[in-house]
C-alpha atoms as a PDB file:
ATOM      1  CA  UNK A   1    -126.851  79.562 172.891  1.00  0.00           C
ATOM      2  CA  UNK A   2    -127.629  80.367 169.044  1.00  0.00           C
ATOM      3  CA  UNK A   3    -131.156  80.343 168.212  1.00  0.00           C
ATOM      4  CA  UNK A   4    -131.723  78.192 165.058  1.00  0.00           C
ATOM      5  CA  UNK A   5    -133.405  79.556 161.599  1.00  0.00           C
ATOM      6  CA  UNK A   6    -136.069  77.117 161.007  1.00  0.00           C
ATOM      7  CA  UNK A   7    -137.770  77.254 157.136  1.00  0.00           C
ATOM      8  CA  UNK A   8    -140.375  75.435 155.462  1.00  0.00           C
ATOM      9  CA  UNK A   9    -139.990  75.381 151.838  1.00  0.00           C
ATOM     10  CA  UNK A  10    -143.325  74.160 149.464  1.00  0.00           C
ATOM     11  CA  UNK A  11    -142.167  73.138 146.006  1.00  0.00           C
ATOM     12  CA  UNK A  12    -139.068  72.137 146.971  1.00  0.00           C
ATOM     13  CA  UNK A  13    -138.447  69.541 144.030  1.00  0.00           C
ATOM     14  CA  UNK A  14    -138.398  72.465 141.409  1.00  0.00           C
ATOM     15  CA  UNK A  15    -135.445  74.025 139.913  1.00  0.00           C
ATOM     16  CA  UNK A  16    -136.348  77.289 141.493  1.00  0.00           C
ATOM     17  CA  UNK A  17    -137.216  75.316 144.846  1.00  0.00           C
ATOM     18  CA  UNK A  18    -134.133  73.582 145.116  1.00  0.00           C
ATOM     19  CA  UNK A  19    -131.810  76.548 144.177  1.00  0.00           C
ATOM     20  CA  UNK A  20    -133.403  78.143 147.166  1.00  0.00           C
ATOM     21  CA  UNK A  21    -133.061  74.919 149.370  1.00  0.00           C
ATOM     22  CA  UNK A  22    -129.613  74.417 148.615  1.00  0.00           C
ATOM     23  CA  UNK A  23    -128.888  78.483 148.874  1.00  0.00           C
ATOM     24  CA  UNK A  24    -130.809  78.551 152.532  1.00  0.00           C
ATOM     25  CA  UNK A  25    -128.951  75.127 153.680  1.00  0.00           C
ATOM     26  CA  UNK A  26    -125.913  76.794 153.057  1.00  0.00           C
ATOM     27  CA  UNK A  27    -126.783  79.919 155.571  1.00  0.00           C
ATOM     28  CA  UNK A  28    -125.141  79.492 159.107  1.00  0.00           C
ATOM     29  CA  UNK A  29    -127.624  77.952 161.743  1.00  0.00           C
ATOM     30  CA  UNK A  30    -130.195  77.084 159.637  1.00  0.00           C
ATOM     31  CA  UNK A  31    -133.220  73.593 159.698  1.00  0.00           C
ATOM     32  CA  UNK A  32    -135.311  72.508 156.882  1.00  0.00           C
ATOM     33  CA  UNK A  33    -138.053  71.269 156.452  1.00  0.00           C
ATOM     34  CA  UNK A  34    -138.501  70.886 152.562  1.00  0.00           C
ATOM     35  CA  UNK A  35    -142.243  69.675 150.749  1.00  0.00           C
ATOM     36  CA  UNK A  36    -143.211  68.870 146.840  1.00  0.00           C
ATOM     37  CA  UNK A  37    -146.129  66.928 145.534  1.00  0.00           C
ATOM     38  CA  UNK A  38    -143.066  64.574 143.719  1.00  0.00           C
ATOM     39  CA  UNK A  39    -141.164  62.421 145.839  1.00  0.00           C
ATOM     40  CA  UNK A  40    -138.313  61.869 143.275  1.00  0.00           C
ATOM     41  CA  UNK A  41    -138.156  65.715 142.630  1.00  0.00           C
ATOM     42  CA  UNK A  42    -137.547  66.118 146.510  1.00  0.00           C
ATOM     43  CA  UNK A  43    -135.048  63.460 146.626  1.00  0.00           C
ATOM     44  CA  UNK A  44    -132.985  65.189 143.968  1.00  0.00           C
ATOM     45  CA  UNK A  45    -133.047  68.580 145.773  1.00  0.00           C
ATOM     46  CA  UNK A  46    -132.119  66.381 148.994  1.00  0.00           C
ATOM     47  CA  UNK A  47    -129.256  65.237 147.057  1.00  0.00           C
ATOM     48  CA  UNK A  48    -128.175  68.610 146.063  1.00  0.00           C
ATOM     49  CA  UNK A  49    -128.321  70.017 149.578  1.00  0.00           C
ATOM     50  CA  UNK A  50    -124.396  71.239 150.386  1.00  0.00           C
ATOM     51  CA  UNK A  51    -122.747  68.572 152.431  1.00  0.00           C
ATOM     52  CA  UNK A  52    -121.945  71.373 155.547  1.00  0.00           C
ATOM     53  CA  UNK A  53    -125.526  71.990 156.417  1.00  0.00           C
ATOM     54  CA  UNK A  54    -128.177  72.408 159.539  1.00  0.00           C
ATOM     55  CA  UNK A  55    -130.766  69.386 159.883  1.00  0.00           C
ATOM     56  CA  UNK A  56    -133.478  68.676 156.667  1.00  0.00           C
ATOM     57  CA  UNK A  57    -136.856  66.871 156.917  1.00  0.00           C
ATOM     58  CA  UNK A  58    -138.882  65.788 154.128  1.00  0.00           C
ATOM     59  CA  UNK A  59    -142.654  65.758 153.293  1.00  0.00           C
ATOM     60  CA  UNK A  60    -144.951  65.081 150.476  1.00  0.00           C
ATOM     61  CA  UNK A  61    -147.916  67.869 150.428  1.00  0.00           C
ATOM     62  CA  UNK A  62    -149.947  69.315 147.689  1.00  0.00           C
ATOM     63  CA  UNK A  63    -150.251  72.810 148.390  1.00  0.00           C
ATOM     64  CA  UNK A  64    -153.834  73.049 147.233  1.00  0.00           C
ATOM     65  CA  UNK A  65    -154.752  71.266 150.259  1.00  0.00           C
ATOM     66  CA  UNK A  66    -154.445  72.800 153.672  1.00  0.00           C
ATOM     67  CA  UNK A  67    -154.346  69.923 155.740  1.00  0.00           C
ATOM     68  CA  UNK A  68    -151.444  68.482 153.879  1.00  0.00           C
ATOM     69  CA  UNK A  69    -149.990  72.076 154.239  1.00  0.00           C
ATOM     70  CA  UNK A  70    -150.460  72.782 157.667  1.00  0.00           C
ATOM     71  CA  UNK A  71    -149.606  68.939 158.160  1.00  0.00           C
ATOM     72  CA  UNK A  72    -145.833  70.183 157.008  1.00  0.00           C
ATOM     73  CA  UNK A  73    -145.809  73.338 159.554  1.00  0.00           C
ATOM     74  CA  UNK A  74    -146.689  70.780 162.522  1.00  0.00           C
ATOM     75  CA  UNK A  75    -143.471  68.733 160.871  1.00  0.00           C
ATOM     76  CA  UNK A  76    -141.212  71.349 161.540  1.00  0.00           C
ATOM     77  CA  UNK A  77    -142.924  72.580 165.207  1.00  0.00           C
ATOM     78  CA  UNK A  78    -142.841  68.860 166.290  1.00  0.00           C
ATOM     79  CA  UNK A  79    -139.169  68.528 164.719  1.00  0.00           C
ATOM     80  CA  UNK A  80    -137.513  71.548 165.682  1.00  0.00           C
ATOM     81  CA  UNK A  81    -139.538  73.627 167.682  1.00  0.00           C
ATOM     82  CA  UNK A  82    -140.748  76.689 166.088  1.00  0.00           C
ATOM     83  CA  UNK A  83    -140.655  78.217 162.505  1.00  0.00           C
ATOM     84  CA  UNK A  84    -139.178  81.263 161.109  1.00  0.00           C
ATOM     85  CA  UNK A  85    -139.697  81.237 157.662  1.00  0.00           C
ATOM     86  CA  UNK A  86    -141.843  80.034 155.182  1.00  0.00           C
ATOM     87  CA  UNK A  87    -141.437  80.064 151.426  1.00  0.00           C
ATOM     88  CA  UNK A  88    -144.346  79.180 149.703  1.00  0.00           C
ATOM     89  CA  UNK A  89    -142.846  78.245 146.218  1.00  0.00           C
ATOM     90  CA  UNK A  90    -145.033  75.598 144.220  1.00  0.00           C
ATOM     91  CA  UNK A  91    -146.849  76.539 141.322  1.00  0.00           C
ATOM     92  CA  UNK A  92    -147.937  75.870 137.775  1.00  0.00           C
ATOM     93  CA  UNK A  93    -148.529  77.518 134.494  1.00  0.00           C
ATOM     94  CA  UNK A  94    -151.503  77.622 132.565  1.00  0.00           C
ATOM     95  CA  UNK A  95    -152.238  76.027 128.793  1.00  0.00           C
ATOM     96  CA  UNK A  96    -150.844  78.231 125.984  1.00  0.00           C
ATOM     97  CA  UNK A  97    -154.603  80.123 124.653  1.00  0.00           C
ATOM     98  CA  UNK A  98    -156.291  82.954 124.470  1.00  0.00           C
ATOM     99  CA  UNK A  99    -158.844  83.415 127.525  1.00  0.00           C
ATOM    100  CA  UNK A 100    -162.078  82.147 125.278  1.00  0.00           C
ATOM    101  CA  UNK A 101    -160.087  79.120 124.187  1.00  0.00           C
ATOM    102  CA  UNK A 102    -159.112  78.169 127.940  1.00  0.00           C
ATOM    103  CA  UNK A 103    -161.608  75.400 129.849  1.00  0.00           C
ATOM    104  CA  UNK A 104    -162.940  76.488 133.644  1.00  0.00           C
ATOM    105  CA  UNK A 105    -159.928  73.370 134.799  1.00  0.00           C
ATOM    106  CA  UNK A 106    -157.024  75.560 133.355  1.00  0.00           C
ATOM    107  CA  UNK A 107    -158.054  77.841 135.417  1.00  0.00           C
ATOM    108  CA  UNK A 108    -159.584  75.831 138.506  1.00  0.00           C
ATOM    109  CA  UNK A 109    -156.064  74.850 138.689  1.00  0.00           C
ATOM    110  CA  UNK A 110    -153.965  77.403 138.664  1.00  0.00           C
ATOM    111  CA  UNK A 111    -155.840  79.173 141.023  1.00  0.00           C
ATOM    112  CA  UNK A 112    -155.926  76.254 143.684  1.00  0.00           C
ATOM    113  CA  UNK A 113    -152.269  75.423 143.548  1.00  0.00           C
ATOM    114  CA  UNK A 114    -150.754  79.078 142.608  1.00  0.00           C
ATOM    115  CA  UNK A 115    -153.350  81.258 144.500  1.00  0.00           C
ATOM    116  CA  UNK A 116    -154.903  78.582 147.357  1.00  0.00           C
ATOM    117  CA  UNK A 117    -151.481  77.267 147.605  1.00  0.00           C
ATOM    118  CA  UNK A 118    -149.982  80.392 149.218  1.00  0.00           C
ATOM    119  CA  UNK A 119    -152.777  81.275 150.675  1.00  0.00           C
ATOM    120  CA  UNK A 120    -152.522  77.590 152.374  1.00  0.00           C
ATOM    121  CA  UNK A 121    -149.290  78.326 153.618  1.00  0.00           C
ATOM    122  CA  UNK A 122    -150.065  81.812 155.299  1.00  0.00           C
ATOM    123  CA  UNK A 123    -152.533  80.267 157.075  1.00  0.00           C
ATOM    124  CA  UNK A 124    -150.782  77.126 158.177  1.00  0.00           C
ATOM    125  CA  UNK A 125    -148.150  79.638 159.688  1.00  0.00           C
ATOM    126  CA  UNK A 126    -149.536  82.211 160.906  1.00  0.00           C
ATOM    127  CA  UNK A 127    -150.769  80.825 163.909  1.00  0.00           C
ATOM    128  CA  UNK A 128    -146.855  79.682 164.675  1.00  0.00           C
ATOM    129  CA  UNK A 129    -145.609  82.975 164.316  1.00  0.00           C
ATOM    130  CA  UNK A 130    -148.193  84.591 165.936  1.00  0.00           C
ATOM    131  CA  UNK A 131    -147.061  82.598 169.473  1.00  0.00           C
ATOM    132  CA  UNK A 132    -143.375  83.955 168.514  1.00  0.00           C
ATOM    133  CA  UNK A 133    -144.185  87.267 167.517  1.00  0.00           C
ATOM    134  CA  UNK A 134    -142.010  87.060 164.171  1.00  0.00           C
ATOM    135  CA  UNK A 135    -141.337  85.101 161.000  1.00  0.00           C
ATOM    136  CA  UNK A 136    -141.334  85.943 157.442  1.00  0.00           C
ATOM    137  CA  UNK A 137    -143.162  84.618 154.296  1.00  0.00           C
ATOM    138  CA  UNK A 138    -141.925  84.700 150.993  1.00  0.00           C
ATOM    139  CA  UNK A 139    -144.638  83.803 148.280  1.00  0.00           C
ATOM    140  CA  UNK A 140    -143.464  83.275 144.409  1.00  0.00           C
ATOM    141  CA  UNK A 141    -145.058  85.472 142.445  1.00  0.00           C
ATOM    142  CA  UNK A 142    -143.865  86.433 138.784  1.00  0.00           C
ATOM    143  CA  UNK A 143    -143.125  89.795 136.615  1.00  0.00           C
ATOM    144  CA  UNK A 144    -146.523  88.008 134.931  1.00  0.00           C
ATOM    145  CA  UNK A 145    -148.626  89.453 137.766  1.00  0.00           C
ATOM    146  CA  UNK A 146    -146.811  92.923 136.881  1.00  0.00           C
ATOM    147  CA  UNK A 147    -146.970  92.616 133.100  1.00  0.00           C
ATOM    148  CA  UNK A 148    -149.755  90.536 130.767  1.00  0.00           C
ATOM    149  CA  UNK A 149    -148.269  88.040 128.889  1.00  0.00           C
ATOM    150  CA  UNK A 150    -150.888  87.070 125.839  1.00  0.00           C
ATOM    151  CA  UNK A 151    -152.611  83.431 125.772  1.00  0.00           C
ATOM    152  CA  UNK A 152    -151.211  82.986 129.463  1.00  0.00           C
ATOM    153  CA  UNK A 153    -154.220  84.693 131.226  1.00  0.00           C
ATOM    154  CA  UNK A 154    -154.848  81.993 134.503  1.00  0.00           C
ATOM    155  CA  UNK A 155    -150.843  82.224 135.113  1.00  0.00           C
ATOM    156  CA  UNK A 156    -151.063  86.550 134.998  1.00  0.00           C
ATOM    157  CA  UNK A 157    -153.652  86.768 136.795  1.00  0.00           C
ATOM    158  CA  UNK A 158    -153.379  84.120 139.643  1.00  0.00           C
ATOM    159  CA  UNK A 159    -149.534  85.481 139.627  1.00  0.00           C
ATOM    160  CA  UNK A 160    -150.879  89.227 140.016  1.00  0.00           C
ATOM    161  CA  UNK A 161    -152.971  87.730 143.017  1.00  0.00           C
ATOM    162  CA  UNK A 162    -150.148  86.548 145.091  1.00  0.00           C
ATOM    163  CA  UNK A 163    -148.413  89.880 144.869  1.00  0.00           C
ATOM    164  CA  UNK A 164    -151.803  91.427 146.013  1.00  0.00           C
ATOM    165  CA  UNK A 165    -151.827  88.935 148.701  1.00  0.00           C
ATOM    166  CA  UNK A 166    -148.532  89.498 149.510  1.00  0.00           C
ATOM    167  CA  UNK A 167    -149.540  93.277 150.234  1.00  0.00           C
ATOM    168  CA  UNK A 168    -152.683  92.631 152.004  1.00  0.00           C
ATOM    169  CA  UNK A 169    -150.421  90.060 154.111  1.00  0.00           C
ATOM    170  CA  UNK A 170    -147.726  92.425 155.239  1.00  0.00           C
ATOM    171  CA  UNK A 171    -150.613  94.832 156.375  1.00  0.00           C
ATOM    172  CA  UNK A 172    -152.378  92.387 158.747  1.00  0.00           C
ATOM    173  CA  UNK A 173    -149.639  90.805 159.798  1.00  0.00           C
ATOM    174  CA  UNK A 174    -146.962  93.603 161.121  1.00  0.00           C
ATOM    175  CA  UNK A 175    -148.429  94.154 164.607  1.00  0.00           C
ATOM    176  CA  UNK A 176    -147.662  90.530 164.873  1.00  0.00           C
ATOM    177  CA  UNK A 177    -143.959  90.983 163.909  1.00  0.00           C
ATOM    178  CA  UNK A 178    -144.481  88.881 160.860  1.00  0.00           C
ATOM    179  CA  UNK A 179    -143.208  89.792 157.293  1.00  0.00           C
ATOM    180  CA  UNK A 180    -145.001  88.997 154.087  1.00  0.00           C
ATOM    181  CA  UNK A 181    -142.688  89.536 150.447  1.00  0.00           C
ATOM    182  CA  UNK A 182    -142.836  88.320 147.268  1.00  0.00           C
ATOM    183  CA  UNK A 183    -140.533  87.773 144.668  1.00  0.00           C
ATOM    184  CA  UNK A 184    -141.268  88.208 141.175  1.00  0.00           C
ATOM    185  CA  UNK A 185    -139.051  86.302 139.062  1.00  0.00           C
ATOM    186  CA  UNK A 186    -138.906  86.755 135.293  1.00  0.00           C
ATOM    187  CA  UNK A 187    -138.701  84.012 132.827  1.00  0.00           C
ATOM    188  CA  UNK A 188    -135.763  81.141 133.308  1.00  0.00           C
ATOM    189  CA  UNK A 189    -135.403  77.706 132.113  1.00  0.00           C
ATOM    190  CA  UNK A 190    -137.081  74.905 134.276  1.00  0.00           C
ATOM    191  CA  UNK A 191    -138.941  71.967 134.811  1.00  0.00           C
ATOM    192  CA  UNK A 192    -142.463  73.896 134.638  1.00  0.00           C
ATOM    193  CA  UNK A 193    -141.468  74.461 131.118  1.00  0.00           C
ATOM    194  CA  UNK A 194    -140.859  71.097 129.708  1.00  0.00           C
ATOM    195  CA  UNK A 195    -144.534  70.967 128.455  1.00  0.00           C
ATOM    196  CA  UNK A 196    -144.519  74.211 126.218  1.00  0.00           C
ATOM    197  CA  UNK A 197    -143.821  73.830 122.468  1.00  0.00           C
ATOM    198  CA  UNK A 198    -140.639  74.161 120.904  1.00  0.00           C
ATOM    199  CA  UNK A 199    -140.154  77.823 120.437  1.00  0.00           C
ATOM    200  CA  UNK A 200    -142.449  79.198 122.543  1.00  0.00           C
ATOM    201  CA  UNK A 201    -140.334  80.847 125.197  1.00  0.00           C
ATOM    202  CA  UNK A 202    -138.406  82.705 121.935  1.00  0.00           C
ATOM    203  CA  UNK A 203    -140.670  85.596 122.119  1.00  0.00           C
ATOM    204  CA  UNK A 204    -140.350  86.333 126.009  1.00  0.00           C
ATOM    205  CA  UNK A 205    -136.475  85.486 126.133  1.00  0.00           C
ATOM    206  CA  UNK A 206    -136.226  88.623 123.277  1.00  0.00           C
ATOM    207  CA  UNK A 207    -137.908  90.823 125.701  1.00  0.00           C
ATOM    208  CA  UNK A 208    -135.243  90.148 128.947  1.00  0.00           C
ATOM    209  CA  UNK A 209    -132.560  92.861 128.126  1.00  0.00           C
ATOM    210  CA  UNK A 210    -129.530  90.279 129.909  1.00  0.00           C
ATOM    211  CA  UNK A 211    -131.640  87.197 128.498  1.00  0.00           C
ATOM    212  CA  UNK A 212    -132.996  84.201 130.222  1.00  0.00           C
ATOM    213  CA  UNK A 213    -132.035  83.311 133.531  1.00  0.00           C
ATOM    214  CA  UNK A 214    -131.390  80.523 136.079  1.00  0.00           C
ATOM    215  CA  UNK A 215    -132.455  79.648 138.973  1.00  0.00           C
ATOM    216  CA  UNK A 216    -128.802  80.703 140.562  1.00  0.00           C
ATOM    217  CA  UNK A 217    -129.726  84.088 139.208  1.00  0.00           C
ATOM    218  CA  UNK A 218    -133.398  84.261 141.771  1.00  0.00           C
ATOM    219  CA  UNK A 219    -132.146  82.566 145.069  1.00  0.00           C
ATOM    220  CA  UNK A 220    -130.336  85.963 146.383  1.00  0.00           C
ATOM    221  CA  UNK A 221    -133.541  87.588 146.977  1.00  0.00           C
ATOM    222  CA  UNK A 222    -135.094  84.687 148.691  1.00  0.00           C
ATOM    223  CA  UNK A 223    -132.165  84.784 150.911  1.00  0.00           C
ATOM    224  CA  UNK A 224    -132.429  88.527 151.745  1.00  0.00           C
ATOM    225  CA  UNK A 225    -136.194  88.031 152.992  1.00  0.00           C
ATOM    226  CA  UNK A 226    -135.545  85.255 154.607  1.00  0.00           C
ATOM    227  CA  UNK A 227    -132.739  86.916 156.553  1.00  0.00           C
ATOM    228  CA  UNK A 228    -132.455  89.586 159.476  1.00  0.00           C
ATOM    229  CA  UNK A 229    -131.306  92.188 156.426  1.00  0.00           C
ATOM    230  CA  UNK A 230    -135.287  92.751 155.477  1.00  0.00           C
ATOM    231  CA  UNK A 231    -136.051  92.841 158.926  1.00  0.00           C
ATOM    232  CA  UNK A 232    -137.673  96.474 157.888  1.00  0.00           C
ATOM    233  CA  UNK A 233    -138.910  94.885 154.432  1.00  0.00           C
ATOM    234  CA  UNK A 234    -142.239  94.069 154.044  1.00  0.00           C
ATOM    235  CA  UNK A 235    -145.652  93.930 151.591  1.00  0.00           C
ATOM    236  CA  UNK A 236    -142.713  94.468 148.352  1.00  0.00           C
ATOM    237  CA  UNK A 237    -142.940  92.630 144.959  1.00  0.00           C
ATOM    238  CA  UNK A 238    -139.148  92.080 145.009  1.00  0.00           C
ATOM    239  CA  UNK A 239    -138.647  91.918 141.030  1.00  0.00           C
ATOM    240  CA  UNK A 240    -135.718  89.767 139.414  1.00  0.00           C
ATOM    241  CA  UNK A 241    -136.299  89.657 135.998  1.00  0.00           C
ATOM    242  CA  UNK A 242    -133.014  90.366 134.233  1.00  0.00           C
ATOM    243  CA  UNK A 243    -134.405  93.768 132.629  1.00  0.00           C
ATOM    244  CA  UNK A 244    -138.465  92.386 131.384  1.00  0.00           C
ATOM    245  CA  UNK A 245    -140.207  94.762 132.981  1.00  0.00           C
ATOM    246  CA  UNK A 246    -137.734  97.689 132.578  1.00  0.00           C
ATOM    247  CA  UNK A 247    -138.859  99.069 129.690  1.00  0.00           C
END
């Protein structure tokens, strides 16, 4: 009998969230079990889900709280059994400002749902894979956390603490067969965008040698750590960034 892939995805309703729903659906023999804080946004990746796919459940969690986190692991235990990956996606950007114009809630929040958030979901799974001896955890992190992007401080530096996370992760973790990654996307056009002014994106698309991206463009490494492939792969910043942090 073929043993099912079963993933929890957080942030689910996002552009880059439901690229890697609808990319992971598509893989042979795999369950989901997708979360966002917006029911419509998860009903629209729901809807985008390929027609020829594996079972999906749905839940409504904010990742800054680890009840409603770990309340989304027991989903997909209760549901299907166990849990092999996780892919802790949600996040949020900061206010455009320099770091003395910035209040303590810009950054209050970015570090609960971008920091707290994946630390939330390593903790929520952990115990899971523990009992299994293996699983993998992909965090979002950002070519931010590699590079400092002016008046974006609380994003670049709550980005840069996933990857470290994701490092410190991978170390404590191994003897328990489970992976910790990261990818680091660079910048592409999404919903987490919608609130910047007009033109403000101008200066960073000049600086990505093959230009902005898409979603599409990310998803491949999410499905290389979440697969056997990267069984060997683990604590790496997996960068995707379309040439930003080349030179």
């Amino acid at each position: 009998m073929i043993q099912r892939r079963v993933v929890a995805i957080s942030g689910a309703g996002g552009a880059l969230g439901a690229a890697v729903s609808a990319r992971l659906a598509a893989e042979p023999d795999t369950d989901l079990v997708l979360s966002d804080v917006s029911a419509p946004s998860l009903e629209a990746t729901v809807a985008g889900l390929p027609a020829e796919r594996g079972a999906v459940e749905t839940a409504i969690a904010d990742v800054s709280d680890f009840a409603q986190v770990a309340a989304v692991i027991d989903l997909a235990v209760e549901r299907f059994g166990r849990l092999d990956v996780v892919v802790s996606n949600a996040g949020v950007l900061s206010p455009n400002g320099r770091i003395h114009n910035l209040d303590t809630e810009d950054w209050e929040r970015a570090f609960h749902i971008n920091v707290l958030g994946a630390v939330n979901s390593i903790r929520a799974a952990v115990p899971v894979m523990r009992g299994q001896q293996s699983g993998s955890i992909v965090l979002t992190a950002s070519i931010a956390g590699l590079t400092a992007w002016s008046h974006s401080a609380p994003y670049c530096a709550t980005k840069a603490a996933v990857i470290q996370l994701t490092k410190v992760g991978a170390v404590e973790y191994a003897r328990d067969g489970i992976r910790v990654n990261c990818v680091c996307p660079g910048t592409f056009l999404s919903g987490i965008h919608a609130d910047l002014p007009e033109g403000a994106l101008d200066p960073i698309a000049a600086r990505h040698p093959l230009g902005l991206g898409a979603a599409a463009d990310v998803v491949g490494a999410y499905s290389y750590l979440a697969g056997p492939d990267s069984r060997w792969t683990t604590g790496s910043a997996m960068v995707v960034d379309g040439g930003y942090s080349a030179p």
